[in-house]
PDB file of N, CA and C in Angstrom:
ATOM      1  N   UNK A   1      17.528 -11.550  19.950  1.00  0.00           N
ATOM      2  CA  UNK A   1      17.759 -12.440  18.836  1.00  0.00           C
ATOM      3  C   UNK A   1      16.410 -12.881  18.273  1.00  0.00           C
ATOM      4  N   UNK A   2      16.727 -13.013  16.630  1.00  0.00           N
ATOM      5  CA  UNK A   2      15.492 -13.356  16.096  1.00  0.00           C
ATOM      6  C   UNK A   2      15.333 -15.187  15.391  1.00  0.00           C
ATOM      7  N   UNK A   3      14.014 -15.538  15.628  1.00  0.00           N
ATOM      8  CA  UNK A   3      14.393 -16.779  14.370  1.00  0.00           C
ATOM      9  C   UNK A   3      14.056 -16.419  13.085  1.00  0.00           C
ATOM     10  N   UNK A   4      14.820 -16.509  12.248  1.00  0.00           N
ATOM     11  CA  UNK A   4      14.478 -16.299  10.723  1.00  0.00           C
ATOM     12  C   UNK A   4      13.148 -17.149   9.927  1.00  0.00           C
ATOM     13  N   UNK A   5      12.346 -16.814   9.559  1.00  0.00           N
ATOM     14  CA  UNK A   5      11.430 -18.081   8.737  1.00  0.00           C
ATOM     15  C   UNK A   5      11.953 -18.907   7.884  1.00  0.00           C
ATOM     16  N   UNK A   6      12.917 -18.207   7.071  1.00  0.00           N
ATOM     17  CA  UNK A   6      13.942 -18.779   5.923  1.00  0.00           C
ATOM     18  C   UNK A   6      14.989 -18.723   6.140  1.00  0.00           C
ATOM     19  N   UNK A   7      16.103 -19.397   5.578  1.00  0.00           N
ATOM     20  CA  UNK A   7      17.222 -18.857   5.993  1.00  0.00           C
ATOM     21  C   UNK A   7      17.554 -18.752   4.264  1.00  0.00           C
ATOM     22  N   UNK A   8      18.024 -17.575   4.551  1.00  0.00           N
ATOM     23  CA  UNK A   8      18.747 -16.978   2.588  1.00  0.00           C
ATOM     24  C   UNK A   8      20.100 -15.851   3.077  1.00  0.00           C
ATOM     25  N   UNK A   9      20.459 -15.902   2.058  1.00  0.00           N
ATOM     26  CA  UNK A   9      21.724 -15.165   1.738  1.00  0.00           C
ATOM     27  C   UNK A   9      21.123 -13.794   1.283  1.00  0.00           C
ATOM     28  N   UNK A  10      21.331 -12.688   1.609  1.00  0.00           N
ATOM     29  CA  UNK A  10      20.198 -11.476   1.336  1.00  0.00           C
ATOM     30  C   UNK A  10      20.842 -10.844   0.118  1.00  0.00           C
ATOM     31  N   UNK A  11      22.770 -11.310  -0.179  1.00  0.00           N
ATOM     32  CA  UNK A  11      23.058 -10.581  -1.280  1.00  0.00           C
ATOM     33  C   UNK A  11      22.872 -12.029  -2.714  1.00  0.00           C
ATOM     34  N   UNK A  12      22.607 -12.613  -2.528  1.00  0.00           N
ATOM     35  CA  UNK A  12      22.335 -13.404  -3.463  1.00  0.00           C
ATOM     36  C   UNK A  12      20.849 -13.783  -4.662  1.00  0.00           C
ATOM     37  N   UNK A  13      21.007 -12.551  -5.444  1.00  0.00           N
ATOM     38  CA  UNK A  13      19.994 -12.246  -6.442  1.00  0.00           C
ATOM     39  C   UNK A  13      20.136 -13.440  -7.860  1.00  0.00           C
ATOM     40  N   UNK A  14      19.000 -13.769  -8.184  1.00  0.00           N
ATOM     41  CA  UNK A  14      19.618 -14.585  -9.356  1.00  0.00           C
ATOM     42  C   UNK A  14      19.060 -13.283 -10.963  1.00  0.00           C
ATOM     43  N   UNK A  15      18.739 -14.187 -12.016  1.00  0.00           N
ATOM     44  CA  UNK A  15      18.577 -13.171 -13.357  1.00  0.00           C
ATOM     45  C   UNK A  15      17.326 -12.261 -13.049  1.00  0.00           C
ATOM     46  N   UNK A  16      16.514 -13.074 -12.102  1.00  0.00           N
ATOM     47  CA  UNK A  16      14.954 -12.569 -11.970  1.00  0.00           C
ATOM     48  C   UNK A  16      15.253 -10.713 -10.915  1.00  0.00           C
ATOM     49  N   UNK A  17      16.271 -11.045 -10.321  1.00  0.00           N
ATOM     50  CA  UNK A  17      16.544  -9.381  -9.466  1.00  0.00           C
ATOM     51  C   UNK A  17      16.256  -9.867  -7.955  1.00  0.00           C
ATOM     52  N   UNK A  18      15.528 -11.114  -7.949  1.00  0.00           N
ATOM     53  CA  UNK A  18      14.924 -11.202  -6.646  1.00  0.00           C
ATOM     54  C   UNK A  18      16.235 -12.651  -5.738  1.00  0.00           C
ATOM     55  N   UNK A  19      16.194 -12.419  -4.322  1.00  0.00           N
ATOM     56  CA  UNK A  19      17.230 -13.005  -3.455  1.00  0.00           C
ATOM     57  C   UNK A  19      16.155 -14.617  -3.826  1.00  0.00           C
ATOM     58  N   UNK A  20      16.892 -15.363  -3.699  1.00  0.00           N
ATOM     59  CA  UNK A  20      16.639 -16.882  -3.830  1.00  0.00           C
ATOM     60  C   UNK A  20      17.209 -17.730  -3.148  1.00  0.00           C
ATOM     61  N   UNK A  21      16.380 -18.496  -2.803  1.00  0.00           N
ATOM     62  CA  UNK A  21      16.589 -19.639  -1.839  1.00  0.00           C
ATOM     63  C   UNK A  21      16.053 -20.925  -2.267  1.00  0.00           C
ATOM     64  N   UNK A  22      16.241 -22.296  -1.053  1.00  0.00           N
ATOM     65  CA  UNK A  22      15.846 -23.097  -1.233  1.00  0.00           C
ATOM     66  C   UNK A  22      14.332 -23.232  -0.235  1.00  0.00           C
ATOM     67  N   UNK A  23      13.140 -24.001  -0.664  1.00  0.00           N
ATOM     68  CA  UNK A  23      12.088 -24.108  -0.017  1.00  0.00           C
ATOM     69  C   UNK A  23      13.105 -24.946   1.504  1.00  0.00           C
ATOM     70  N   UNK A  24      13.905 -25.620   1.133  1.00  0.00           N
ATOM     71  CA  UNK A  24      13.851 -26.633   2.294  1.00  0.00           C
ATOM     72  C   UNK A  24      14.925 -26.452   3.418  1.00  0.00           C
ATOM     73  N   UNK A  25      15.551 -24.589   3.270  1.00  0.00           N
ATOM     74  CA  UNK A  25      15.684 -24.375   4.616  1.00  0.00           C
ATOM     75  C   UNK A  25      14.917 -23.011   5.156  1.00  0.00           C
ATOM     76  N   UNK A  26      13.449 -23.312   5.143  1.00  0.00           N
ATOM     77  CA  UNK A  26      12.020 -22.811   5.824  1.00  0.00           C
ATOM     78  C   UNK A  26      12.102 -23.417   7.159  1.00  0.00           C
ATOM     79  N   UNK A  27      12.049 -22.935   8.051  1.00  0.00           N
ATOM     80  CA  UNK A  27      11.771 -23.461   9.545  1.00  0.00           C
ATOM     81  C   UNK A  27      10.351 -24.593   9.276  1.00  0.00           C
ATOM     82  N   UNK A  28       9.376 -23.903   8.718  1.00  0.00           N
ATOM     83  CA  UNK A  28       8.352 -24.220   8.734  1.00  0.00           C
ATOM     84  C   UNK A  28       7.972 -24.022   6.703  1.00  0.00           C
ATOM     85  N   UNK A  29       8.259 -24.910   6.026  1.00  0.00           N
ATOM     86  CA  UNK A  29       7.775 -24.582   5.075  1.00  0.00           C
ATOM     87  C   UNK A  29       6.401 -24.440   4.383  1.00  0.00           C
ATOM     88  N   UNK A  30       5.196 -24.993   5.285  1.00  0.00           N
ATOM     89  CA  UNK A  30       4.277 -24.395   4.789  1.00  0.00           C
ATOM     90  C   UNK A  30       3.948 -23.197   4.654  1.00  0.00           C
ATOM     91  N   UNK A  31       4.693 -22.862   5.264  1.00  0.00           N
ATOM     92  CA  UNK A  31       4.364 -20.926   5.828  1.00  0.00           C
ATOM     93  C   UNK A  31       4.727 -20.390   4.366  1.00  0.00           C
ATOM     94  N   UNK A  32       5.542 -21.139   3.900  1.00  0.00           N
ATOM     95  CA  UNK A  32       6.144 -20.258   2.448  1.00  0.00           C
ATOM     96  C   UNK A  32       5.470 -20.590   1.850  1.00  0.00           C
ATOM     97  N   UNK A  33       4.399 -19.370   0.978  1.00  0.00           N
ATOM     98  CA  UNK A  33       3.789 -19.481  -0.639  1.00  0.00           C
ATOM     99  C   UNK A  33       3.598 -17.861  -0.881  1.00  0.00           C
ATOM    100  N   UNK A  34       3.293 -17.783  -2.452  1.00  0.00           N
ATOM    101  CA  UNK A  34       3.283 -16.864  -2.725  1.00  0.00           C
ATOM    102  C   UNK A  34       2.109 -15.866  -2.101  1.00  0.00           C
ATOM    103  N   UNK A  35       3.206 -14.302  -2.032  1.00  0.00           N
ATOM    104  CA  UNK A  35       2.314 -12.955  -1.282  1.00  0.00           C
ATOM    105  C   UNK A  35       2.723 -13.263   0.248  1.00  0.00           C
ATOM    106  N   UNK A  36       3.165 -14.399   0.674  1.00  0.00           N
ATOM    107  CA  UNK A  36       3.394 -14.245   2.476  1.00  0.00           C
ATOM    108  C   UNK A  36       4.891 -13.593   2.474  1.00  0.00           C
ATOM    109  N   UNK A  37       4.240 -12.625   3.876  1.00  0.00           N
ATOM    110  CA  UNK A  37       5.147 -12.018   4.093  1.00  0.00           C
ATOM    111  C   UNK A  37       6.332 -12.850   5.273  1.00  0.00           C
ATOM    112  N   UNK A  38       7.420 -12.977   5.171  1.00  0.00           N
ATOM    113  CA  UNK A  38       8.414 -13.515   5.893  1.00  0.00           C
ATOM    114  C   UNK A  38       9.694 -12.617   6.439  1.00  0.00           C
ATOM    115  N   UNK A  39      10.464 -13.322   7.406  1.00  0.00           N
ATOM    116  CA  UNK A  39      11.168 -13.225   7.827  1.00  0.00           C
ATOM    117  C   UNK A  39      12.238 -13.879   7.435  1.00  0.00           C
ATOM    118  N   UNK A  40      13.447 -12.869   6.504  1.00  0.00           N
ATOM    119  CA  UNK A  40      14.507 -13.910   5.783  1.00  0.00           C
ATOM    120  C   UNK A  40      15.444 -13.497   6.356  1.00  0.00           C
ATOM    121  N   UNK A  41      16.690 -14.184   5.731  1.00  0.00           N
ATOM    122  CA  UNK A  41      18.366 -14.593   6.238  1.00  0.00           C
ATOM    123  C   UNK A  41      18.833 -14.605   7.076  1.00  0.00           C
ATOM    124  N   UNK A  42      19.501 -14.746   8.123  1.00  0.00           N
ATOM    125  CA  UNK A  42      19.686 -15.088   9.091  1.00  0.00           C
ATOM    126  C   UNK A  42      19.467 -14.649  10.561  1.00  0.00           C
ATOM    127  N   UNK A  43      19.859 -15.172  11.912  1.00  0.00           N
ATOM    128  CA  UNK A  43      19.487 -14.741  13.153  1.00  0.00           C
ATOM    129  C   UNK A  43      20.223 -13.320  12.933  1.00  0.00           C
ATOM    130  N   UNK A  44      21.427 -13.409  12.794  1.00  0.00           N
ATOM    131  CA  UNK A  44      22.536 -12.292  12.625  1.00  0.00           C
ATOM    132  C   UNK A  44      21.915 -11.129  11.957  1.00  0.00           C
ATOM    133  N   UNK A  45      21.465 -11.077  10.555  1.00  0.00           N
ATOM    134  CA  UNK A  45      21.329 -10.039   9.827  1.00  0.00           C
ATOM    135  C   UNK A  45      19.351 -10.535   9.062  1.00  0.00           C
ATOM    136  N   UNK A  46      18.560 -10.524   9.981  1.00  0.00           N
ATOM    137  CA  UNK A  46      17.415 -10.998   9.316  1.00  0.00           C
ATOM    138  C   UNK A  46      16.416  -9.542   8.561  1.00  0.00           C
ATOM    139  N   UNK A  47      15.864  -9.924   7.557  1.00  0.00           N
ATOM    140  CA  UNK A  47      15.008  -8.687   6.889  1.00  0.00           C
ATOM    141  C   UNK A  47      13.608  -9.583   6.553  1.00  0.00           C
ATOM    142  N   UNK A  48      12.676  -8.225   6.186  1.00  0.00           N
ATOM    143  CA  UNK A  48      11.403  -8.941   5.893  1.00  0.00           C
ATOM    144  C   UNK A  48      11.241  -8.624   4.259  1.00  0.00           C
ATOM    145  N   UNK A  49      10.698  -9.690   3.844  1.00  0.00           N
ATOM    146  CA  UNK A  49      10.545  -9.943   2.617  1.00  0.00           C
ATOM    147  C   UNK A  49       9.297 -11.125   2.205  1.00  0.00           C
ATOM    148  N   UNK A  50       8.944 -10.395   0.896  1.00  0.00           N
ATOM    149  CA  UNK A  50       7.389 -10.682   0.307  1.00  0.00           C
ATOM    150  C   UNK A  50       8.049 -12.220  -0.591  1.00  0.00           C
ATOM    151  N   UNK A  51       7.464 -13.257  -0.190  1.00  0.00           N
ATOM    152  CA  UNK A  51       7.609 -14.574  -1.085  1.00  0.00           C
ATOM    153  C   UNK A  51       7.281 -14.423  -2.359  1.00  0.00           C
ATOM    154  N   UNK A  52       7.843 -14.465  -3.792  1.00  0.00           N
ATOM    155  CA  UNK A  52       7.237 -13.868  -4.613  1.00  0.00           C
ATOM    156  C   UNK A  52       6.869 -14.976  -5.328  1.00  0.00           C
ATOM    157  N   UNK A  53       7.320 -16.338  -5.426  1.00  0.00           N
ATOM    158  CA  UNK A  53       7.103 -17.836  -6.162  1.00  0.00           C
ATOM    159  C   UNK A  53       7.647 -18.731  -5.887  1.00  0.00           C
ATOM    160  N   UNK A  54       7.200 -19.825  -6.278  1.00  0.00           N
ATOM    161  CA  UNK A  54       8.101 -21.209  -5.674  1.00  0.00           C
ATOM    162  C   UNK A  54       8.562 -22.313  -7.398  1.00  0.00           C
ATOM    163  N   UNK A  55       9.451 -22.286  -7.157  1.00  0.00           N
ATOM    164  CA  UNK A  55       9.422 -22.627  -8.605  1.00  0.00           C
ATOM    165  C   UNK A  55      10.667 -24.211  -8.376  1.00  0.00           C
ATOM    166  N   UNK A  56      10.019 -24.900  -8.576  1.00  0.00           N
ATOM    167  CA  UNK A  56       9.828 -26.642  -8.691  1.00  0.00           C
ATOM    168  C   UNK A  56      11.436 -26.988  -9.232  1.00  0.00           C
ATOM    169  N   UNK A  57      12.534 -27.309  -9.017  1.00  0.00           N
ATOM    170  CA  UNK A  57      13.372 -27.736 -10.011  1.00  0.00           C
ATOM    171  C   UNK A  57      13.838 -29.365  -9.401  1.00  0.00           C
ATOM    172  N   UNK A  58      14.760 -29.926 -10.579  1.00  0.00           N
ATOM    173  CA  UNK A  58      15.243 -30.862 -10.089  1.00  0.00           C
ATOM    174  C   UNK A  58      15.995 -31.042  -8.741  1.00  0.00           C
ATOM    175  N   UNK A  59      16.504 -30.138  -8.212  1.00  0.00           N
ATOM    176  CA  UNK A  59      17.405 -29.702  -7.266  1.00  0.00           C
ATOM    177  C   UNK A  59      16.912 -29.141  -5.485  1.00  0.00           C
ATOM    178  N   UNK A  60      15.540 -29.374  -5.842  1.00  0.00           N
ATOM    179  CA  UNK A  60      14.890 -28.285  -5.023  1.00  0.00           C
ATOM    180  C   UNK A  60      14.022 -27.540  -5.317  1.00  0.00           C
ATOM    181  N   UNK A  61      12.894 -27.235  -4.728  1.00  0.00           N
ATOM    182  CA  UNK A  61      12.369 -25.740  -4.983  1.00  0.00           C
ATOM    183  C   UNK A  61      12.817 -24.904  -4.065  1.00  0.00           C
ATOM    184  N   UNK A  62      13.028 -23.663  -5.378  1.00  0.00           N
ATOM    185  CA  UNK A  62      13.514 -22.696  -5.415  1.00  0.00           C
ATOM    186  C   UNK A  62      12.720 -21.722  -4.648  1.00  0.00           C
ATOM    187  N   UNK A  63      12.802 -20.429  -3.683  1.00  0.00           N
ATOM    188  CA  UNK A  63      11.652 -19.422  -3.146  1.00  0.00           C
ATOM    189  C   UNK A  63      12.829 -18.262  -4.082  1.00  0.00           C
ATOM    190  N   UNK A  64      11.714 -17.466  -4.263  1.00  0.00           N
ATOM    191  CA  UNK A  64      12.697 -15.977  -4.857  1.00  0.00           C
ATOM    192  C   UNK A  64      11.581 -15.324  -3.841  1.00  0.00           C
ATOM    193  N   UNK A  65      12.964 -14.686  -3.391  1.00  0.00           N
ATOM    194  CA  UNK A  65      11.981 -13.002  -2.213  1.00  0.00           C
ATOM    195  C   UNK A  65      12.493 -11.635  -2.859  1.00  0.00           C
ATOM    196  N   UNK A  66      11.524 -11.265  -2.351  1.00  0.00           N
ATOM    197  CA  UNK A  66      11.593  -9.789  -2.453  1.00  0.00           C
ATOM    198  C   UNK A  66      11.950  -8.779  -1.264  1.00  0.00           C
ATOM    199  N   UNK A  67      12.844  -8.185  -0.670  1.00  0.00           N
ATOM    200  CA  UNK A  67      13.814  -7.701   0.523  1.00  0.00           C
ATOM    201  C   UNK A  67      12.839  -6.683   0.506  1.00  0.00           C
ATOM    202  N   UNK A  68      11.978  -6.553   1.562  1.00  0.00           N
ATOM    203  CA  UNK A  68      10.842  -4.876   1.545  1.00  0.00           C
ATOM    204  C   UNK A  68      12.161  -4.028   2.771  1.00  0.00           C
ATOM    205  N   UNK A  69      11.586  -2.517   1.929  1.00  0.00           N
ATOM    206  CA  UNK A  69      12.867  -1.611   2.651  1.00  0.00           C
ATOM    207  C   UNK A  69      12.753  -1.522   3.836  1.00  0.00           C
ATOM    208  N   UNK A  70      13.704  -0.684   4.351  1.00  0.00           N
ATOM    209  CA  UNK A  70      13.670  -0.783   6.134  1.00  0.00           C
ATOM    210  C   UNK A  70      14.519  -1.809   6.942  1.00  0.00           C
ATOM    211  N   UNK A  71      14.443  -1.664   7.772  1.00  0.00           N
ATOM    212  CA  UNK A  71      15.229  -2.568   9.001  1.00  0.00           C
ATOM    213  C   UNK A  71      13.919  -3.469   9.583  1.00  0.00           C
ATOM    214  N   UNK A  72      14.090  -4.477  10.065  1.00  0.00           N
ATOM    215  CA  UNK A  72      13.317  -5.494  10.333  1.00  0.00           C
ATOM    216  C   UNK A  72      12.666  -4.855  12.079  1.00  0.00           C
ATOM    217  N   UNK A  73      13.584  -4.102  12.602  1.00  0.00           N
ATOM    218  CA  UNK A  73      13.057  -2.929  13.832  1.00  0.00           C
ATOM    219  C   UNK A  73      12.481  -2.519  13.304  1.00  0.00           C
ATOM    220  N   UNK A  74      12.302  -1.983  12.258  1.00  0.00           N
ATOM    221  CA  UNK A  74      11.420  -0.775  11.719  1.00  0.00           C
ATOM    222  C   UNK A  74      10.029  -1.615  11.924  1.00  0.00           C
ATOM    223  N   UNK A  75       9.991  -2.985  11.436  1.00  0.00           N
ATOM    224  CA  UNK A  75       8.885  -4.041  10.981  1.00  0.00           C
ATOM    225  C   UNK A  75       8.170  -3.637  12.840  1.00  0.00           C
ATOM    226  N   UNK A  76       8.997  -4.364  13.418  1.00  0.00           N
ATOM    227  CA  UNK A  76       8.875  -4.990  14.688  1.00  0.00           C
ATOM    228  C   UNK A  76       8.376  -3.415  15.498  1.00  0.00           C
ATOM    229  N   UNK A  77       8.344  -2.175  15.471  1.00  0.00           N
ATOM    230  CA  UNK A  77       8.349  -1.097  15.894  1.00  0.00           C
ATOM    231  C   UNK A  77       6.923  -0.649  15.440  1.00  0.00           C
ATOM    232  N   UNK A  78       6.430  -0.818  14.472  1.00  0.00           N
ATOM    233  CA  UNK A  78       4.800  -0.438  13.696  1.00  0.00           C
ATOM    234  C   UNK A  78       4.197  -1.833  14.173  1.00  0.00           C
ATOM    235  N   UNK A  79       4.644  -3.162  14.227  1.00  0.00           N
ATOM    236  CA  UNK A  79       3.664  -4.203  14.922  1.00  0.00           C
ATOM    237  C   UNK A  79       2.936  -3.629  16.711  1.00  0.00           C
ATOM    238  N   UNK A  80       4.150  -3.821  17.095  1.00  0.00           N
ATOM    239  CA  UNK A  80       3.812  -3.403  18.550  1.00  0.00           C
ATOM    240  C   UNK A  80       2.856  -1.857  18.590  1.00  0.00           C
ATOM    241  N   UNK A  81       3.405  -0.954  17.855  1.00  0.00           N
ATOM    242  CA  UNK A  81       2.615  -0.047  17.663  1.00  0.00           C
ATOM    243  C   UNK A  81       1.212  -0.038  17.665  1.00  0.00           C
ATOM    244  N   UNK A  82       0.858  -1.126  16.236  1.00  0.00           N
ATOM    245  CA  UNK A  82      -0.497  -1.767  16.119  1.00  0.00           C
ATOM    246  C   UNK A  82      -1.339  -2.263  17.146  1.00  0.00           C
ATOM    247  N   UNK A  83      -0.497  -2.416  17.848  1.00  0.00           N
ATOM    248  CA  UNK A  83      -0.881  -4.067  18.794  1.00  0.00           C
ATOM    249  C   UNK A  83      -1.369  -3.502  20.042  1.00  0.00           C
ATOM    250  N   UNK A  84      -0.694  -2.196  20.543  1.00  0.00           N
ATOM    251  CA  UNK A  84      -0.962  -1.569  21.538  1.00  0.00           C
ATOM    252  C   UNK A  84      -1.869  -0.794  21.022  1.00  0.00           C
ATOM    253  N   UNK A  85      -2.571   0.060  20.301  1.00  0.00           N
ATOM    254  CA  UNK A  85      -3.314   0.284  19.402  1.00  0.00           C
ATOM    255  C   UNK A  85      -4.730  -0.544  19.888  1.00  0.00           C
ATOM    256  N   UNK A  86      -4.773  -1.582  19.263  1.00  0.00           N
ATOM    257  CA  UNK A  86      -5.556  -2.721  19.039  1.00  0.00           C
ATOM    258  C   UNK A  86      -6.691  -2.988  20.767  1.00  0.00           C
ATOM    259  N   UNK A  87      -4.936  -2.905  21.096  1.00  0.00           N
ATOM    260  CA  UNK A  87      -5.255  -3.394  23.114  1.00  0.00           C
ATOM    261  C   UNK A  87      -5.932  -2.445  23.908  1.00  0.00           C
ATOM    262  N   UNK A  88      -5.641  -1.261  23.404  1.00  0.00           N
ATOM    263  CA  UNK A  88      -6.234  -0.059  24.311  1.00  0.00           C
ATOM    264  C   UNK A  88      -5.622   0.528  25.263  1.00  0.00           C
ATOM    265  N   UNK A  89      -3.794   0.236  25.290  1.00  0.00           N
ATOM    266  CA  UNK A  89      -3.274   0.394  26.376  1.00  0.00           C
ATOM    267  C   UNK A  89      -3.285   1.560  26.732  1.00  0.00           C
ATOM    268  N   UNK A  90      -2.290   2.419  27.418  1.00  0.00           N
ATOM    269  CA  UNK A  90      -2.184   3.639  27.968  1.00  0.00           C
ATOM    270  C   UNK A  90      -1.523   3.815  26.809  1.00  0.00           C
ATOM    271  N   UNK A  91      -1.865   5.485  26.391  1.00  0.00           N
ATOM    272  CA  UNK A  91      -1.247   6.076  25.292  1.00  0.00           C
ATOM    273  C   UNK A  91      -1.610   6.052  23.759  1.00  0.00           C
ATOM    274  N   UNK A  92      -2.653   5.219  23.654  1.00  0.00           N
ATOM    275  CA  UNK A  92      -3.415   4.705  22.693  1.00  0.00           C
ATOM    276  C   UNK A  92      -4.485   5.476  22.240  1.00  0.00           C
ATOM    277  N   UNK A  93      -4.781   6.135  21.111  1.00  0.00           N
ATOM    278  CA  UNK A  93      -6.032   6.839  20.848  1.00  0.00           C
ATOM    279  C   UNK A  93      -7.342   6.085  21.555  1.00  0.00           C
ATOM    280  N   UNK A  94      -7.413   4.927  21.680  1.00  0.00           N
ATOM    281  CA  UNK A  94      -8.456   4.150  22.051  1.00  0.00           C
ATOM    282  C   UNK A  94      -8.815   3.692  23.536  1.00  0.00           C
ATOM    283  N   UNK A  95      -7.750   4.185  24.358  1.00  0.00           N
ATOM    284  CA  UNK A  95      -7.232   4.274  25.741  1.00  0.00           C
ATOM    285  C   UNK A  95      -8.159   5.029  26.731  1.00  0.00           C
TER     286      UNK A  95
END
């Protein structure tokens, strides 16, 4: 199980094309500004997606994301990759 950074609805696009949310269910909302990459919608079905703006309304600010392709394994599968990489473990060009 994952924690989400945001929690959003992943089919919920507004006119802009991009999924939208509210800033103020961010686990951590500083983490959200524009170009950070996050972890959106829920524990259940979470994806990674590029913050694309925060836009101020009476109601809330608004985050619009951008859903980057792939499965969030896919994300989590090239980190560790990196990481072992990085470390030098066994199996590692750097090993």
């Amino acid at each position: 199980m994952v924690t989400v950074d945001i929690l959003a609805d992943l089919h919920d696009e507004d006119e802009t094309g991009y999924v939208w949310t509210f800033l103020d269910e961010a686990r951590q909302p500083s983490l959200i500004r524009p170009g950070t990459i996050v972890l959106a919608g829920d524990d259940d079905a979470p994806a990674v997606a590029e913050v694309i703006d925060l836009i101020p309304k009476e109601t809330g600010t608004i985050v619009h994301l951008r859903i980057l392709p792939g499965l969030f394994d896919d994300y989590e599968a090239l980190v560790r990759r990196v990481r072992s990489l990085e470390d030098g473990t066994p199996g590692s060009p750097r090993a």
